[in-house]
Structures are given as C-alpha cells and as structure tokens.
N, C-alpha and C. Protein backbone atom coordinates (compact mmCIF):
# COMPACT_ATOMS: atom_id res chain seq x y z
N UNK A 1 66.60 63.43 54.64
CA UNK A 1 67.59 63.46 53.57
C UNK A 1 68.30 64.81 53.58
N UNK A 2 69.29 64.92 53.53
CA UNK A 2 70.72 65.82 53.47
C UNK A 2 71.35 65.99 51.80
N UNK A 3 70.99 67.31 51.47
CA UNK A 3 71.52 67.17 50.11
C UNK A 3 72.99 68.45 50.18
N UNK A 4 74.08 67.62 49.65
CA UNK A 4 75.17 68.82 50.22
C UNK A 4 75.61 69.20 48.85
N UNK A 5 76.18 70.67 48.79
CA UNK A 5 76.69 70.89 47.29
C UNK A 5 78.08 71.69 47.66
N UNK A 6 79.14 71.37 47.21
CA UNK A 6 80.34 71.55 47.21
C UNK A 6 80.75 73.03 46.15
N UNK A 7 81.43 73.99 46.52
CA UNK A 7 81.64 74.64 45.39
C UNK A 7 83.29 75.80 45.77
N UNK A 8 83.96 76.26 44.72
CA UNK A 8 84.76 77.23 45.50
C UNK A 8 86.29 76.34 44.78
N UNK A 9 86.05 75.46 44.06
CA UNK A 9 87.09 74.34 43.49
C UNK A 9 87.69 75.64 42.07
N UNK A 10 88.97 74.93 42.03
CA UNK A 10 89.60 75.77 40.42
C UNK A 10 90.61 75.12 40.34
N UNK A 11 91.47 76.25 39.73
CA UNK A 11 92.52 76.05 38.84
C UNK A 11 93.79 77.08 39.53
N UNK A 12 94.90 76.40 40.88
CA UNK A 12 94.92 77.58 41.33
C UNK A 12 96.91 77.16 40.94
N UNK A 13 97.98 78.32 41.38
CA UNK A 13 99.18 77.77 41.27
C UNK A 13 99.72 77.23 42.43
N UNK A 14 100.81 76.69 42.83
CA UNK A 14 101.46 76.34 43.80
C UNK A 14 101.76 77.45 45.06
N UNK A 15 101.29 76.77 46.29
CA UNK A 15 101.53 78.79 46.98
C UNK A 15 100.16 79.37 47.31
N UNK A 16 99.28 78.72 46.29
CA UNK A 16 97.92 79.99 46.35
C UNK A 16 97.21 79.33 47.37
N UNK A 17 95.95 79.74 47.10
CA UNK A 17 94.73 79.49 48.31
C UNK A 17 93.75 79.36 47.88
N UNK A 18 92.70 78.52 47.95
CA UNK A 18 91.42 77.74 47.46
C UNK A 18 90.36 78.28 48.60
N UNK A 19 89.46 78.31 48.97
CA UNK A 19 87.93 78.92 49.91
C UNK A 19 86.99 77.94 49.80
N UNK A 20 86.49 76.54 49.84
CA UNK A 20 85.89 75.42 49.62
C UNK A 20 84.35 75.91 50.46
N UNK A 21 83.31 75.67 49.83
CA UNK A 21 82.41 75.71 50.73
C UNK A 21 81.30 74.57 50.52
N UNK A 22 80.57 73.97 51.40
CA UNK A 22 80.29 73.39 51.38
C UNK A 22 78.00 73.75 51.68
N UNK A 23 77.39 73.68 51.25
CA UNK A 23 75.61 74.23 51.37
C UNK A 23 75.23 73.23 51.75
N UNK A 24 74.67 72.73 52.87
CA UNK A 24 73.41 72.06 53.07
C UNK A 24 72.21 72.23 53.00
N UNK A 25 71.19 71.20 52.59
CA UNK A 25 69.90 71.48 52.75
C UNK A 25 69.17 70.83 54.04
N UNK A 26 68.39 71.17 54.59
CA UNK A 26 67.51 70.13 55.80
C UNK A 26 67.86 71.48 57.22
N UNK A 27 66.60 70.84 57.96
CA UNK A 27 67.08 71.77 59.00
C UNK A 27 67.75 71.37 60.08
N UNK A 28 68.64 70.03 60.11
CA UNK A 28 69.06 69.25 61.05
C UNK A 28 71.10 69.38 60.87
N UNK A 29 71.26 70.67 60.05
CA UNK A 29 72.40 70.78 59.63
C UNK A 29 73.58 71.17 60.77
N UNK A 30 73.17 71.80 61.75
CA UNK A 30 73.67 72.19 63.14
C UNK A 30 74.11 70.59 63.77
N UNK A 31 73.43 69.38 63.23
CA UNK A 31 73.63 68.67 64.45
C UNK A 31 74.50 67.25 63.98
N UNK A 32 75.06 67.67 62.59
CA UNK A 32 75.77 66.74 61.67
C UNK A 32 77.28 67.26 61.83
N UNK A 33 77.99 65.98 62.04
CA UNK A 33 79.46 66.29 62.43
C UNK A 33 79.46 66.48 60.78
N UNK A 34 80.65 67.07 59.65
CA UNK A 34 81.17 68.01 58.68
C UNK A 34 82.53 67.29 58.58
N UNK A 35 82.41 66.75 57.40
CA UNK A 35 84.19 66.11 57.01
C UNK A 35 84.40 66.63 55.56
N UNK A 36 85.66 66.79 55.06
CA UNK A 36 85.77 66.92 53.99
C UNK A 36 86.99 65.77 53.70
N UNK A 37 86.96 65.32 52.18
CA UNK A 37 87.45 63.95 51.79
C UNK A 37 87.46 64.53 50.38
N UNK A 38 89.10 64.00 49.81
CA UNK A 38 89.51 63.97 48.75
C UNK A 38 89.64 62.62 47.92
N UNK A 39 89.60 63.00 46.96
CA UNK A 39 90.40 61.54 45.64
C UNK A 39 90.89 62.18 44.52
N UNK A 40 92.18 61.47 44.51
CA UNK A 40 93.40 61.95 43.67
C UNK A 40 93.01 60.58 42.69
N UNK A 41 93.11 61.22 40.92
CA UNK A 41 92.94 60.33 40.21
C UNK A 41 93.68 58.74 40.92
N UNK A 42 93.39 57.78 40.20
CA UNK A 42 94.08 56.49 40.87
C UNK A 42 94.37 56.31 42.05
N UNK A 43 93.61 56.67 42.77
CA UNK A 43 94.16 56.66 44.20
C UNK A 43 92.83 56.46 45.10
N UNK A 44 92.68 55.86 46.25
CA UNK A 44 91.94 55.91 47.45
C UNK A 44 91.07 57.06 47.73
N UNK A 45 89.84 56.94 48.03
CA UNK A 45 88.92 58.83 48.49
C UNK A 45 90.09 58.81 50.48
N UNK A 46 90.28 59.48 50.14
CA UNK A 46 91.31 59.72 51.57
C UNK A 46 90.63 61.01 52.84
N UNK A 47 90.57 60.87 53.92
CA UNK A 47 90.45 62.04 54.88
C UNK A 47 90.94 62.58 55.12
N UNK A 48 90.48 64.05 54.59
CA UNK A 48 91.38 65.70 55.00
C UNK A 48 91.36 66.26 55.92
N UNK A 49 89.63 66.57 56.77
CA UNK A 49 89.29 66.87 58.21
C UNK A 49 87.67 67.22 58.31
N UNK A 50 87.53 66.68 59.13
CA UNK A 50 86.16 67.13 60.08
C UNK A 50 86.02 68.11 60.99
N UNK A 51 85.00 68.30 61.37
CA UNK A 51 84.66 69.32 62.46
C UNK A 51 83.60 68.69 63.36
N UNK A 52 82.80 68.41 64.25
CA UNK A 52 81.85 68.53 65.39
C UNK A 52 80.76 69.10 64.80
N UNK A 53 79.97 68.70 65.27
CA UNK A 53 78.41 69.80 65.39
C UNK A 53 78.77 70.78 65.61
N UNK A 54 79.17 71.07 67.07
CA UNK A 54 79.70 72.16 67.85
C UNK A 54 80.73 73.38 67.00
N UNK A 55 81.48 72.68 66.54
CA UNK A 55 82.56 73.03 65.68
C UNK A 55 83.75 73.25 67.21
N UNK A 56 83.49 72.74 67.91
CA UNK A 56 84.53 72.34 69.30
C UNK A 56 85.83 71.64 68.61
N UNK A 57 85.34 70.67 68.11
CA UNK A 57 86.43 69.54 67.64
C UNK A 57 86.73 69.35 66.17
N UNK A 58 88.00 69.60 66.27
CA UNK A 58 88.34 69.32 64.39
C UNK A 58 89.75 68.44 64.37
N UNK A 59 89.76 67.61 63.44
CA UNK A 59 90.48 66.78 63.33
C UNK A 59 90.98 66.87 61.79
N UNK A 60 92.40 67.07 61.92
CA UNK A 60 93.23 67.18 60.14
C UNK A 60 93.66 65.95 59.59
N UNK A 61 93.94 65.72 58.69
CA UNK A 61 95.22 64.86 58.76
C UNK A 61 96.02 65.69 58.50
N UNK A 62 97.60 64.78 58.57
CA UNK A 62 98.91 65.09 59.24
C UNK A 62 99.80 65.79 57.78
N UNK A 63 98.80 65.34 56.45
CA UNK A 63 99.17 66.45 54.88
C UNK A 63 98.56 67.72 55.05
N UNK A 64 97.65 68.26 55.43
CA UNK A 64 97.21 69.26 55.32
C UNK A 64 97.28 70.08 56.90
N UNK A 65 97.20 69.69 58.15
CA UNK A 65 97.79 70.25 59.01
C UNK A 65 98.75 71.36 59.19
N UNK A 66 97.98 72.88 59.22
CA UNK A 66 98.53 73.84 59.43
C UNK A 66 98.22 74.79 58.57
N UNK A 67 97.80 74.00 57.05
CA UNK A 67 97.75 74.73 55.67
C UNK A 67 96.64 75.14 55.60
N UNK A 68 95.62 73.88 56.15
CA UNK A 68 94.13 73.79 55.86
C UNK A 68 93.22 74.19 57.04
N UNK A 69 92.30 74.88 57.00
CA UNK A 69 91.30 75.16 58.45
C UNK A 69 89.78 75.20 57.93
N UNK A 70 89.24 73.84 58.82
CA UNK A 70 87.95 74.02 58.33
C UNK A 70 87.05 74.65 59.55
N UNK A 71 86.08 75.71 58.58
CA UNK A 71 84.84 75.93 59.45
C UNK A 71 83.86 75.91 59.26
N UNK A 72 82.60 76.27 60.48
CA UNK A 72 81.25 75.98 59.87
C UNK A 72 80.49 77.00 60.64
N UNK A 73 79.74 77.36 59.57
CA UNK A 73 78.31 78.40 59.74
C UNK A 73 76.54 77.44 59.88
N UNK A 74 76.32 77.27 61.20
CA UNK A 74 75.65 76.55 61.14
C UNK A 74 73.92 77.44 60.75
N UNK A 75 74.03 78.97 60.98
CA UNK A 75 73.10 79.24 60.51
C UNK A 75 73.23 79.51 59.45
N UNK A 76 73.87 79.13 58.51
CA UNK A 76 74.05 79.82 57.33
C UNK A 76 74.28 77.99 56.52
N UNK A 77 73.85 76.90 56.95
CA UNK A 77 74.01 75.71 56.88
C UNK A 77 74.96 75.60 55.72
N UNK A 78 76.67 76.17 56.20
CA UNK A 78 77.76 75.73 55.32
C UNK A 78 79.16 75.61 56.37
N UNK A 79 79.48 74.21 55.55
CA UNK A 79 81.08 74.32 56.06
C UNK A 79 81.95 74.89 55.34
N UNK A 80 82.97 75.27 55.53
CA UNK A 80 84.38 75.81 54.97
C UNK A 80 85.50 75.12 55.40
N UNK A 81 86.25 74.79 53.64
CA UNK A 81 87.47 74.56 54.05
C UNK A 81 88.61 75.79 53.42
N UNK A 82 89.07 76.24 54.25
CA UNK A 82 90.25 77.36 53.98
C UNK A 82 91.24 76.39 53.45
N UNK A 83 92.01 76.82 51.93
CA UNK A 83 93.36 75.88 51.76
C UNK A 83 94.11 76.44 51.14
N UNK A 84 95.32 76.80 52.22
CA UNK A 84 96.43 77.77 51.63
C UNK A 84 97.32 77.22 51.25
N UNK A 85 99.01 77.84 51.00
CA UNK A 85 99.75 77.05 50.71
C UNK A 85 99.82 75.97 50.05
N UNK A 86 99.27 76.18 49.00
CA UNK A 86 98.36 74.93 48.37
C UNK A 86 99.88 74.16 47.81
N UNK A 87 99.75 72.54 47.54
CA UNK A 87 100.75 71.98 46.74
C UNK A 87 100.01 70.65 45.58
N UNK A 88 100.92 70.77 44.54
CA UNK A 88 100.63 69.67 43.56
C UNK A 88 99.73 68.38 43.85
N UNK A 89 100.46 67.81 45.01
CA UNK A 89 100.10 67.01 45.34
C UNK A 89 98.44 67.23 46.40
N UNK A 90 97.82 68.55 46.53
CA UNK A 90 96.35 68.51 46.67
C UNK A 90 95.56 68.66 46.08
N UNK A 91 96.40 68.49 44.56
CA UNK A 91 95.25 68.52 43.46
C UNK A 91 94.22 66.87 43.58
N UNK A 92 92.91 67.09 43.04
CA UNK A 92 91.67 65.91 43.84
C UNK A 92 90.55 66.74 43.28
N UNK A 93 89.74 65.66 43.77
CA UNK A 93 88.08 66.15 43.70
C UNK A 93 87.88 66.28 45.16
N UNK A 94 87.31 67.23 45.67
CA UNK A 94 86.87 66.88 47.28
C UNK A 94 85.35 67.09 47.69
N UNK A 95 85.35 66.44 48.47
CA UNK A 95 83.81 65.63 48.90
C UNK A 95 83.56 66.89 50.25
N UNK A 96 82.35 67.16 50.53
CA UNK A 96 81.71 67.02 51.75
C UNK A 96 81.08 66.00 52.21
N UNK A 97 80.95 66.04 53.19
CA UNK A 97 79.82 64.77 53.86
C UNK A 97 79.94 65.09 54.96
N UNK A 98 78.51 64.39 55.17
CA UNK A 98 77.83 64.66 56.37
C UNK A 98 77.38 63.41 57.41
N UNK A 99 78.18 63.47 58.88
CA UNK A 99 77.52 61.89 59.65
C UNK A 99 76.53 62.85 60.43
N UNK A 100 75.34 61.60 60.80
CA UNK A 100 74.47 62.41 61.92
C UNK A 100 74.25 61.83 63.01
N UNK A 101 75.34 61.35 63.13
CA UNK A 101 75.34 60.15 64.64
C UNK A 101 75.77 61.11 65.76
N UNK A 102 75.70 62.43 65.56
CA UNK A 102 75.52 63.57 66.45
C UNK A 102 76.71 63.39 67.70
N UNK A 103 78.03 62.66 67.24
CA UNK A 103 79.14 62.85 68.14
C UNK A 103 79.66 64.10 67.94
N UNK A 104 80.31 63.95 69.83
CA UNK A 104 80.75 65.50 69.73
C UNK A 104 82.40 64.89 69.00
N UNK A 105 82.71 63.91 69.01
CA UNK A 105 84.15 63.63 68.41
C UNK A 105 83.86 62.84 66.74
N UNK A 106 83.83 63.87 65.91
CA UNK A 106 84.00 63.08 64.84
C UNK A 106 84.93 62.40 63.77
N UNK A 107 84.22 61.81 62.81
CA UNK A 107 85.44 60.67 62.43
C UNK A 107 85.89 60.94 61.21
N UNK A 108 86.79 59.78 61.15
CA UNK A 108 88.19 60.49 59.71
C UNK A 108 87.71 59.11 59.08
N UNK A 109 86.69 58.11 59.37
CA UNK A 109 86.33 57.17 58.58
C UNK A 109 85.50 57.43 57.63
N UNK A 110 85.45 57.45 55.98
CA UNK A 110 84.37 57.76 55.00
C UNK A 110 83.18 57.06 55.56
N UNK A 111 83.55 55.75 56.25
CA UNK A 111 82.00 55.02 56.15
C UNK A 111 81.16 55.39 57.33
N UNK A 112 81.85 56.42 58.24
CA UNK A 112 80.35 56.82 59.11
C UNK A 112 80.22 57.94 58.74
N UNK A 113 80.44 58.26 57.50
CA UNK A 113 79.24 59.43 56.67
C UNK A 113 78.11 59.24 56.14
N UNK A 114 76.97 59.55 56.29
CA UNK A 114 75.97 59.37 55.74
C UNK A 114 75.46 59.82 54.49
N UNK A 115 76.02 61.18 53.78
CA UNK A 115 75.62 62.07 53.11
C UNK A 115 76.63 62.53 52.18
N UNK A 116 77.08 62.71 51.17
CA UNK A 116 78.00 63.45 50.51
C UNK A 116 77.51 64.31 49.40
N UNK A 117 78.67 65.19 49.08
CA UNK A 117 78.57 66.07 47.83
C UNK A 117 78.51 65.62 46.86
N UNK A 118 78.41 66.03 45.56
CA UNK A 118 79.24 65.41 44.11
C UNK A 118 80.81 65.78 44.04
N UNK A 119 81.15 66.77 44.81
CA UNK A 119 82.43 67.24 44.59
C UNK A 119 83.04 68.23 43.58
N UNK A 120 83.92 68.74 44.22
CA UNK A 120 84.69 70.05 43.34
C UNK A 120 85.71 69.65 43.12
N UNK A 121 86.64 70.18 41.59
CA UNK A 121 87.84 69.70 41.56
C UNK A 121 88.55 70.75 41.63
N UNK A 122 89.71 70.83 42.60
CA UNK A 122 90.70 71.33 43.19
C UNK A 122 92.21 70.62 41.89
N UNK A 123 92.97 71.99 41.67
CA UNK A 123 93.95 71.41 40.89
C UNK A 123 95.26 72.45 41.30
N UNK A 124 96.35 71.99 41.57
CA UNK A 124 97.30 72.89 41.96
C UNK A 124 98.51 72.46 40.63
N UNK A 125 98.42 74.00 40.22
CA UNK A 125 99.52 73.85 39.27
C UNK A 125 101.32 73.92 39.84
N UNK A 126 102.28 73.18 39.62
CA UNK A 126 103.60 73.35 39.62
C UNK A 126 104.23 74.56 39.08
C-alpha cells in the first residue's frame, strides 16, 4: 500500500507560481511511474503530466506545456510539480498518483493509477 499526500496548493494571482509536492510512503517509491491530475469544479479529473520511475520520461499535456515541469526526488520519496505562469483556468484540485506497473513510458490514463492523493486546491485569481 502507497499512501500519497499532496501539499504546496493556495490562493495564488494570474502570472504567479504554485511548488506542488507530492510525499510518498512505502519503500517501492523509486519504482512507481508519478502523474499528476486535476478537476475543475463540473468538469472531468483530466491529465496534467507524469514522469517515469527513472524520471527519463515525462509527458504534459498540450495546457500546461512549457508552464508546468514536473520532478521527482526519489530519495526523498516526492514528486514536484513546478507551475508558473499560472492562469484562471488552472484553478482545480490536483491529485497525485501513483501506477506501479513499473513502465519506463508512463500514462496520461487515470485508470492505470493505482494510488492517489486526497488533493490540494490550486486557485488562480484574475
């Protein structure tokens, strides 16, 4: 069992920059590909980006691409999502989760996560 805790969420303006981090527990945290996933009230939990075990491979989507950079400290069993340039529209709750199907290419699908956060809420003011 994988218990993840999300934290680093606020209240920020349009422009600014958010520091998301993500704590695992277990000692198998090195070998779990790392996604982070939002939900905007009324709306779909949607994929923001993953990383690899390795942290070789990271995959964005095509909204946050360029703004957003995730990384991971595997001895320090946390991911990071860097989020600059922040806009209105990335205000959400956002998830960690964790798959442990130990690909080096991981996925932008919620359902081969095994593990998630409770989530932080992220709010970008206009």
């Amino acid at each position: 069992q994988v218990q993840l805790v999300e934290s680093g969420g606020g209240l920020v303006q349009a422009g600014g920059s958010l520091r998301l981090s993500c704590a695992a527990s277990g000692r198998t945290f090195s070998s779990y590909a790392m996604g982070w996933f939002r939900q905007a009230p009324g709306k779909e939990r949607e994929f923001v980006v993953t990383i690899s075990w390795s942290g070789r491979t990271t995959y964005y989507a095509d909204s946050v691409k360029g703004r957003f950079t995730i990384s991971r400290d595997n001895a320090k069993n946390t991911v990071y999502l860097q989020m600059n340039r922040l806009k209105p529209e990335d205000t959400a709750v956002y998830y960690c989760a964790a798959d442990h199907s130990g690909s080096s290419y991981p996925s932008r699908g919620a359902r081969e996560y095994d593990y998630w956060g409770q989530g932080t809420q992220v709010t970008v003011s206009s």
